[in-house]
N, C-alpha and C. Protein backbone atom coordinates (compact mmCIF):
# COMPACT_ATOMS: atom_id res chain seq x y z
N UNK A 1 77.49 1.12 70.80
CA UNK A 1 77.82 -0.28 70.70
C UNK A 1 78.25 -0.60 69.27
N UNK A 2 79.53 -1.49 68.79
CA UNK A 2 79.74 -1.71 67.69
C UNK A 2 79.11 -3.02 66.89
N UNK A 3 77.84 -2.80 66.26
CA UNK A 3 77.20 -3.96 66.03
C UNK A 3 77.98 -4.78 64.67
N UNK A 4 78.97 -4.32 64.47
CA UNK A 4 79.75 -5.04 63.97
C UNK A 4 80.28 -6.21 64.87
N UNK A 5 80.42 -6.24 65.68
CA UNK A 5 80.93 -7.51 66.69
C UNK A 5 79.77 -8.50 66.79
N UNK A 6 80.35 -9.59 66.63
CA UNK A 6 79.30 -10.88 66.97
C UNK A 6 79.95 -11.50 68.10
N UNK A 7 78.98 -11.56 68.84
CA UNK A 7 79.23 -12.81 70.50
C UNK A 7 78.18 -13.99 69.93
N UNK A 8 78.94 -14.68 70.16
CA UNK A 8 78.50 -16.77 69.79
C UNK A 8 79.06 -17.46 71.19
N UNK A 9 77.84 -17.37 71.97
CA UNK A 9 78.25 -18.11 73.50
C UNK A 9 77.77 -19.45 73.12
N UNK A 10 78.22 -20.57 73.32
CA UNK A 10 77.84 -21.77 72.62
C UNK A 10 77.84 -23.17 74.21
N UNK A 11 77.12 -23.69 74.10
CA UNK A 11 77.33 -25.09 75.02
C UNK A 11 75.77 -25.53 75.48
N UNK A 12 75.83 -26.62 76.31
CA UNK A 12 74.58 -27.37 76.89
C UNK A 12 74.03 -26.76 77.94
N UNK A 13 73.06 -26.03 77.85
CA UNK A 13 72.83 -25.39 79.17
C UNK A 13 71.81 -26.72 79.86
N UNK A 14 71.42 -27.48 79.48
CA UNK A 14 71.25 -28.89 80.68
C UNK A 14 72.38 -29.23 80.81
N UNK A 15 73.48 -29.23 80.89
CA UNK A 15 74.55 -29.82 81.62
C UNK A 15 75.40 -28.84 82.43
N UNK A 16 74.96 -28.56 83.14
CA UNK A 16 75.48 -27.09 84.09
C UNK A 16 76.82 -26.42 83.41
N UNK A 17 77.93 -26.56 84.03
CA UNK A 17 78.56 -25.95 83.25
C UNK A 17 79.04 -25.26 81.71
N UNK A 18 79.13 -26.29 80.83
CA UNK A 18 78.54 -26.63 79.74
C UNK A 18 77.69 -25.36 78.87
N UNK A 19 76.95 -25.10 79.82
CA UNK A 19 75.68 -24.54 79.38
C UNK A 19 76.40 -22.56 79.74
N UNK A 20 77.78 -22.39 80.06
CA UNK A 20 77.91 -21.24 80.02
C UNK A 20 78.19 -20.38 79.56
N UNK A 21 78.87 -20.59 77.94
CA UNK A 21 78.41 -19.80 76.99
C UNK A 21 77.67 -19.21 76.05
N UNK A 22 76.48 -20.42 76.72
CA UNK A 22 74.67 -20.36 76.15
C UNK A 22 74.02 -18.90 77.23
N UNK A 23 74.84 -19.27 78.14
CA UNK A 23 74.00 -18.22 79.10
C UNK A 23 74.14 -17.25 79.25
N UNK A 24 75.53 -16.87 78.85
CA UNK A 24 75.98 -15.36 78.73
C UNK A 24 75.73 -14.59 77.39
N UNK A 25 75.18 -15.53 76.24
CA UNK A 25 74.76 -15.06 75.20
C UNK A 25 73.64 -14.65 75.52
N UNK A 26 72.46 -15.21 76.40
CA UNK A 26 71.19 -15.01 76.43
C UNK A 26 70.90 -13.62 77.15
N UNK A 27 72.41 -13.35 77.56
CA UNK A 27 72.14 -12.23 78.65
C UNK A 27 73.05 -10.45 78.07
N UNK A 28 73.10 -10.74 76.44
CA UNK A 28 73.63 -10.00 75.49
C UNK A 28 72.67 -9.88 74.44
N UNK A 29 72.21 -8.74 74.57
CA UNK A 29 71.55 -8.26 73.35
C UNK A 29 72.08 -8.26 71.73
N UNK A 30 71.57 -9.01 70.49
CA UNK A 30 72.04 -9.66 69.77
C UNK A 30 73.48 -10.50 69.74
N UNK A 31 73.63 -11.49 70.54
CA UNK A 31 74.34 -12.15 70.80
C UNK A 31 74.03 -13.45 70.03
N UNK A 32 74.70 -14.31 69.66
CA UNK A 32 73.68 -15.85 69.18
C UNK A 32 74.42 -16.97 70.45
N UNK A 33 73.08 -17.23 70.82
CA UNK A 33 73.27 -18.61 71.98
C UNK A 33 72.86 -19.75 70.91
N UNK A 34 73.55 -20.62 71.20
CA UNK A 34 73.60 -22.21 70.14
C UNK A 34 73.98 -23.03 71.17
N UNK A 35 73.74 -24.52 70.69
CA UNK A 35 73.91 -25.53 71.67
C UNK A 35 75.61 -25.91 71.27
N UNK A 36 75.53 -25.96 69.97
CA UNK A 36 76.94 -26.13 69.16
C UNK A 36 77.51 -25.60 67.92
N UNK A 37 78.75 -25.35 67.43
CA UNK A 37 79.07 -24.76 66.54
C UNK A 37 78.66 -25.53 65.06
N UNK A 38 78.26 -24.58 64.34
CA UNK A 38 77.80 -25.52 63.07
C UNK A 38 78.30 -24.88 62.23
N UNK A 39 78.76 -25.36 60.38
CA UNK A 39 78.97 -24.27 59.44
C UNK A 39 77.94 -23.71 58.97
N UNK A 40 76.78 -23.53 59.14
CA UNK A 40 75.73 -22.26 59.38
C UNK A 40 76.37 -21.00 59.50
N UNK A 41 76.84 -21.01 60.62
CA UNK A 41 77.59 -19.72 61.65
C UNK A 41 78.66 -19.17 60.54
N UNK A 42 79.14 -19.65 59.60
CA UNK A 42 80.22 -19.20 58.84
C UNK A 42 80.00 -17.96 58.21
N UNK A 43 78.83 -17.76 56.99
CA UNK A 43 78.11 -16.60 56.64
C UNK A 43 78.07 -15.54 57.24
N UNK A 44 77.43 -15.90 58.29
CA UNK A 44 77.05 -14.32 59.83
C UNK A 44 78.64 -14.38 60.03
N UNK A 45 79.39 -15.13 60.38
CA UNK A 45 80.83 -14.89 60.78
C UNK A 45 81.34 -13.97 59.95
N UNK A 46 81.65 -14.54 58.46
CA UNK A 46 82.45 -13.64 57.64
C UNK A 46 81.76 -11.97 57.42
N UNK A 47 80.46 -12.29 57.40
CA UNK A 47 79.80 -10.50 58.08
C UNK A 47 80.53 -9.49 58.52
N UNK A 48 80.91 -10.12 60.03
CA UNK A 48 81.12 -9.65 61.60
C UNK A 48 82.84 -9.27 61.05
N UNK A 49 82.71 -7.52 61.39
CA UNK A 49 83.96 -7.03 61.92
C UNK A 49 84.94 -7.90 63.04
N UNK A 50 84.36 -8.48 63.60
CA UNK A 50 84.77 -9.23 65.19
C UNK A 50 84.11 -10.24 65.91
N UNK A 51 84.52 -11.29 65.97
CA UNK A 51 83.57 -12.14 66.79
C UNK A 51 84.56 -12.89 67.92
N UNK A 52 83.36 -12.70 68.86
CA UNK A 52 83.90 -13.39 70.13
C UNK A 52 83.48 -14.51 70.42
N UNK A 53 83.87 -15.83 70.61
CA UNK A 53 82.94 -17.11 71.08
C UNK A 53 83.57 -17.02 72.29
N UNK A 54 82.53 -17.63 72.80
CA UNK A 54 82.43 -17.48 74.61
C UNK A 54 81.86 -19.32 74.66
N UNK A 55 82.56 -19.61 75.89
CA UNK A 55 82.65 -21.32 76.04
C UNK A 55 83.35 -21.47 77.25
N UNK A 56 82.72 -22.90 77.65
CA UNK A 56 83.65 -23.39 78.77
C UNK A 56 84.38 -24.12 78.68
N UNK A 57 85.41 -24.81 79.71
CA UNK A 57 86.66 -25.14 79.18
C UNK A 57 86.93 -26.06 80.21
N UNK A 58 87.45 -26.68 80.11
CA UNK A 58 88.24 -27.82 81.35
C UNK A 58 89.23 -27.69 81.73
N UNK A 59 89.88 -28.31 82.89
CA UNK A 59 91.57 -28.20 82.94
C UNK A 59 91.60 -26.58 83.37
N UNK A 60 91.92 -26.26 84.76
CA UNK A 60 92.29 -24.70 85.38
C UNK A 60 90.79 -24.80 86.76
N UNK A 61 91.03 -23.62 87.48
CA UNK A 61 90.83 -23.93 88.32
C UNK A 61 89.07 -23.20 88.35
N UNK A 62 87.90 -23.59 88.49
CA UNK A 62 86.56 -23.37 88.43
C UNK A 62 86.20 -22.21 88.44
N UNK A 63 86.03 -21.39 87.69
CA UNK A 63 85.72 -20.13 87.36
C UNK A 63 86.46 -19.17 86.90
N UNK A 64 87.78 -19.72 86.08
CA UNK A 64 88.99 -18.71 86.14
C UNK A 64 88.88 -18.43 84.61
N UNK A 65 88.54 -17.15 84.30
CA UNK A 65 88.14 -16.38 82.89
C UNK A 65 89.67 -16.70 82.11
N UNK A 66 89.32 -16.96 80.95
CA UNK A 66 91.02 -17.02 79.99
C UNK A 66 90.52 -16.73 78.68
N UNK A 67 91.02 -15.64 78.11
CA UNK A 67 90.89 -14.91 76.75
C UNK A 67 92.13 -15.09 75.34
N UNK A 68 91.85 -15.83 74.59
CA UNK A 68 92.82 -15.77 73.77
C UNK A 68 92.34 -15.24 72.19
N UNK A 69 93.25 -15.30 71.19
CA UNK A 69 92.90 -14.85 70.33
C UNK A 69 92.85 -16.17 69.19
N UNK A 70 92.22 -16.16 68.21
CA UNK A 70 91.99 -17.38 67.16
C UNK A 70 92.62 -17.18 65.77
N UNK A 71 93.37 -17.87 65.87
CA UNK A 71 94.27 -17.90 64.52
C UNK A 71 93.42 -19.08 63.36
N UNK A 72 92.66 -18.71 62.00
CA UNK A 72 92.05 -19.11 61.44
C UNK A 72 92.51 -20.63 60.91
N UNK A 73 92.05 -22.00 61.37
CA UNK A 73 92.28 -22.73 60.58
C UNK A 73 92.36 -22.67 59.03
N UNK A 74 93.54 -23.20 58.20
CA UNK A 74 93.50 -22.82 56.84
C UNK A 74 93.56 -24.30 56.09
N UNK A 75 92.68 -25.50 56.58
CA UNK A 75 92.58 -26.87 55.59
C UNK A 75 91.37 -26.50 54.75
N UNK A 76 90.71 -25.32 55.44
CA UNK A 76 89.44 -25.62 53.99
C UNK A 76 88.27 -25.93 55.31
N UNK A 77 86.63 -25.57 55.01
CA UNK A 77 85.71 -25.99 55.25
C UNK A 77 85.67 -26.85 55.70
N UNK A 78 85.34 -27.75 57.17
CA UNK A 78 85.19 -29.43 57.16
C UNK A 78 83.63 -29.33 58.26
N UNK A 79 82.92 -29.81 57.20
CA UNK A 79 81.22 -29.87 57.48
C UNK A 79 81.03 -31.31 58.56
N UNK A 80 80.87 -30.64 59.80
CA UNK A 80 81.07 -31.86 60.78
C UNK A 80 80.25 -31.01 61.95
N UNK A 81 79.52 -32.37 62.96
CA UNK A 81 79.13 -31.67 64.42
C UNK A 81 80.15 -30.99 65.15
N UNK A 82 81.30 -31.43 64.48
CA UNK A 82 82.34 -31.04 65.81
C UNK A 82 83.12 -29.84 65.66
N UNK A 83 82.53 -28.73 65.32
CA UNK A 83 83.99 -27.97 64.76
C UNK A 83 84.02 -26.78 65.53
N UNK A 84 85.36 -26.13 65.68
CA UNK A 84 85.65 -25.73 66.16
C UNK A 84 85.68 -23.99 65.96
N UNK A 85 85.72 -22.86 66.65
CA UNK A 85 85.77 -21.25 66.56
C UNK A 85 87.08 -21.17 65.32
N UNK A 86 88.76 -22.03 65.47
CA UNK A 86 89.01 -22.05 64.35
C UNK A 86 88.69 -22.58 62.80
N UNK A 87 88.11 -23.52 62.98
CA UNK A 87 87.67 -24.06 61.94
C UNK A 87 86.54 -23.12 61.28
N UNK A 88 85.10 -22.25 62.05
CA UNK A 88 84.33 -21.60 61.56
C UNK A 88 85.13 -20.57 61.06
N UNK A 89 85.96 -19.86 61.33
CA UNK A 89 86.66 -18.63 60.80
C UNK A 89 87.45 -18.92 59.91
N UNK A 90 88.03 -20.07 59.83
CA UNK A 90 88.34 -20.36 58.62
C UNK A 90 88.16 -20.92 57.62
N UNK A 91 86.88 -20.92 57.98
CA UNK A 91 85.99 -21.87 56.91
C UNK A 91 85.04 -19.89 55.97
N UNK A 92 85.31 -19.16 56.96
CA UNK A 92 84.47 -18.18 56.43
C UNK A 92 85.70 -17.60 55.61
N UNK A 93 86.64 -17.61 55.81
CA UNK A 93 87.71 -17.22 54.93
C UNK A 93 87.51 -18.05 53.63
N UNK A 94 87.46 -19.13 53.46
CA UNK A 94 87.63 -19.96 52.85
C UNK A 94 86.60 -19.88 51.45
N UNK A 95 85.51 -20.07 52.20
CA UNK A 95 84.09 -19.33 51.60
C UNK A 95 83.30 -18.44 50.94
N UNK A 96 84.11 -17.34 51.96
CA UNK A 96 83.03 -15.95 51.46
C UNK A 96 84.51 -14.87 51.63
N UNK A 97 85.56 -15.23 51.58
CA UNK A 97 86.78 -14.73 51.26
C UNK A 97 87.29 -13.61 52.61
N UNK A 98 86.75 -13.97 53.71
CA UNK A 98 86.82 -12.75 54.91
C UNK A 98 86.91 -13.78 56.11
N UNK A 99 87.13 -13.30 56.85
CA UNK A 99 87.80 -13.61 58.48
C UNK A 99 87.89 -12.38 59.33
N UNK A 100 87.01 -12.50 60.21
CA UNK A 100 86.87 -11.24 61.06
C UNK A 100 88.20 -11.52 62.21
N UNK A 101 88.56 -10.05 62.64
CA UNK A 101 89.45 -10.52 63.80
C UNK A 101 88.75 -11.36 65.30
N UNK A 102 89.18 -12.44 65.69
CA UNK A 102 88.50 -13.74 66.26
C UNK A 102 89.12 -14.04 67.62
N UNK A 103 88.45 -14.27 68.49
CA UNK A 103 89.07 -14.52 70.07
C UNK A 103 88.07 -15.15 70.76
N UNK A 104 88.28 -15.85 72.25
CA UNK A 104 87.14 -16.68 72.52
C UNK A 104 87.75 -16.25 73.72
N UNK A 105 86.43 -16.49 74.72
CA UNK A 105 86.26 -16.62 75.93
C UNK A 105 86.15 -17.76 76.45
N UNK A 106 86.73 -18.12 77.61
CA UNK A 106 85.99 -19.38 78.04
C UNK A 106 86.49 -19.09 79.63
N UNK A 107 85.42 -20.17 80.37
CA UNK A 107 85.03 -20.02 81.79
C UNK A 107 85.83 -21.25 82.18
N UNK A 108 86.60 -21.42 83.14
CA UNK A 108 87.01 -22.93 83.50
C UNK A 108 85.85 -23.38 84.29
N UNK A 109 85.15 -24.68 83.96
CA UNK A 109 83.89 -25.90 84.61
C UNK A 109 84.40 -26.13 85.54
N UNK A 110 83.44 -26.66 86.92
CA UNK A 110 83.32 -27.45 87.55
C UNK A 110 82.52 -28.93 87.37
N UNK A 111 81.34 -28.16 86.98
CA UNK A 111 80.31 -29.89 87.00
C UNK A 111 79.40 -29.14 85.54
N UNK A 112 79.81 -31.15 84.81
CA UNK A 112 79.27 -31.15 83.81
C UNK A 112 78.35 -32.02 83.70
N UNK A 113 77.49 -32.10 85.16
CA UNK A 113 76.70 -33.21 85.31
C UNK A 113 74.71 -32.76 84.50
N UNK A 114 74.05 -33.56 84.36
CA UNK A 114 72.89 -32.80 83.83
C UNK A 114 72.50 -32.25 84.64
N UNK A 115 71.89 -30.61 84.65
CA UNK A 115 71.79 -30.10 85.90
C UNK A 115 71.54 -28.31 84.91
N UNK A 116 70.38 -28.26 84.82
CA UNK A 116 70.52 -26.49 84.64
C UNK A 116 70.96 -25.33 85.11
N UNK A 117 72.04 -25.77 86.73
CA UNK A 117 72.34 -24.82 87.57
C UNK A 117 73.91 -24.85 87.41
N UNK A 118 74.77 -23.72 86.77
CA UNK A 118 75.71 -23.20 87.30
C UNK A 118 76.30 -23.41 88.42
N UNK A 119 77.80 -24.12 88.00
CA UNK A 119 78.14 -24.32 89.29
C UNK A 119 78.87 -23.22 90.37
N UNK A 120 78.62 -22.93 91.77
CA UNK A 120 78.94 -21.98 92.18
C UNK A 120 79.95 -20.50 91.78
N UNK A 121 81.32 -21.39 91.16
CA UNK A 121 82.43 -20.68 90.95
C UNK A 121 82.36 -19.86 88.98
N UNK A 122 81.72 -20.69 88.53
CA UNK A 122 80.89 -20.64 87.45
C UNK A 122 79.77 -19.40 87.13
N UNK A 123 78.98 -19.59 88.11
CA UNK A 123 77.80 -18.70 88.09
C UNK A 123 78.59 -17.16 88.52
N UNK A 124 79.32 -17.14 89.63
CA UNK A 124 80.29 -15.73 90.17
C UNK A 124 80.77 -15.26 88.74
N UNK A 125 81.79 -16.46 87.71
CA UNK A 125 82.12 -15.33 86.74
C UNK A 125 81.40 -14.85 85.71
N UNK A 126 79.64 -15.48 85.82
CA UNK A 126 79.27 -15.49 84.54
C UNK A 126 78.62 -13.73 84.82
N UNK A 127 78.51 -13.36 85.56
CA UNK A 127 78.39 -11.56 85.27
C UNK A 127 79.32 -10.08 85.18
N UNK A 128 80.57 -10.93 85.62
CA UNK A 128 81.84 -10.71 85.55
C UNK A 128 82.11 -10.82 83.86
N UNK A 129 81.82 -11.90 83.78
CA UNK A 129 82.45 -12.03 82.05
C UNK A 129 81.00 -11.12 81.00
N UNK A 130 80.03 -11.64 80.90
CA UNK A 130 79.04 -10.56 81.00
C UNK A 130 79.35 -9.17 80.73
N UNK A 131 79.44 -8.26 81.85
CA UNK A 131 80.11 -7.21 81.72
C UNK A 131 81.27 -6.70 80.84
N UNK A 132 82.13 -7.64 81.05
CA UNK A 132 83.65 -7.48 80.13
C UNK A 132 83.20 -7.81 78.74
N UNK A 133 82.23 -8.55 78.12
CA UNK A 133 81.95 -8.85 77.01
C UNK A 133 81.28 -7.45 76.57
N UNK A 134 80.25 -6.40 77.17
CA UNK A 134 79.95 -5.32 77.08
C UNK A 134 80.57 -4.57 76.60
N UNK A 135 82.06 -4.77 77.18
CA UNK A 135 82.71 -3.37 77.33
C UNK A 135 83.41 -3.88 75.69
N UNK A 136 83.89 -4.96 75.73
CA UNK A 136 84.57 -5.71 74.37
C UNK A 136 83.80 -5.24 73.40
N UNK A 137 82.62 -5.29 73.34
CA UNK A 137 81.97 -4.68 72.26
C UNK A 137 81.77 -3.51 71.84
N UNK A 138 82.47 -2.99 73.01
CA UNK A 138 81.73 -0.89 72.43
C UNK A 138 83.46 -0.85 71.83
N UNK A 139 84.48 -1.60 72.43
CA UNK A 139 86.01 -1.14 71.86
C UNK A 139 85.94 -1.19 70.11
């Protein structure tokens, strides 16, 4: 396994969907599950040979896996609840002078209602993606 790679599955796991890149972290050995992205994460980021954030997503059809790659925001650090997989990577550039190569996962939602249960189409890809996150890590 290349423990150079960091997985950051991030979301509300009381709000069912939401909660599915919390859950696939929990189900990855040194993985970090968080509720949300913070500039905390920047430090361990600029570390990491590779990091994957894993998240859910809206808009596409309930359970349909989509992998892209993250091109580093370059405004500089912006210390906020809200920020984003580009913004952390480029805030670790910014920082600690490094940017690992960066890509995210995300699951398309069904229900983002409060609810600790995965929604059907949801729960099918979350061992599917799981797995593929495995294999992402030994590459």
């Amino acid at each position: 396994m290349n423990d150079d790679t960091l997985i950051i599955g991030y979301g509300n796991p009381a709000r069912a969907d939401d909660g599915f890149g919390y859950r696939a972290a929990e189900r990855l050995p040194g993985a970090l599950a968080v509720q949300q992205l913070t500039p905390e994460l920047m430090e361990t980021i600029a570390r990491a040979t590779r990091v994957i954030f894993v998240d859910a997503s809206i808009g596409g059809a309930p359970g349909e896996v989509c992998r892209h790659t993250i091109v580093p925001c370059r405004t500089g650090p912006i210390f906020t609840h809200h920020l984003t997989p580009e913004m952390l990577v480029g805030g670790a550039l910014v920082l600690y002078g490094r940017a690992p190569r960066a890509e995210v996962v995300t699951v398309c939602g069904a229900d983002w209602s409060a609810s600790e249960n995965l929604s059907p189409a949801v729960a099918a890809a979350l061992e599917k993606v799981v797995r593929a996150l495995r294999r992402l890590r030994q590459a």
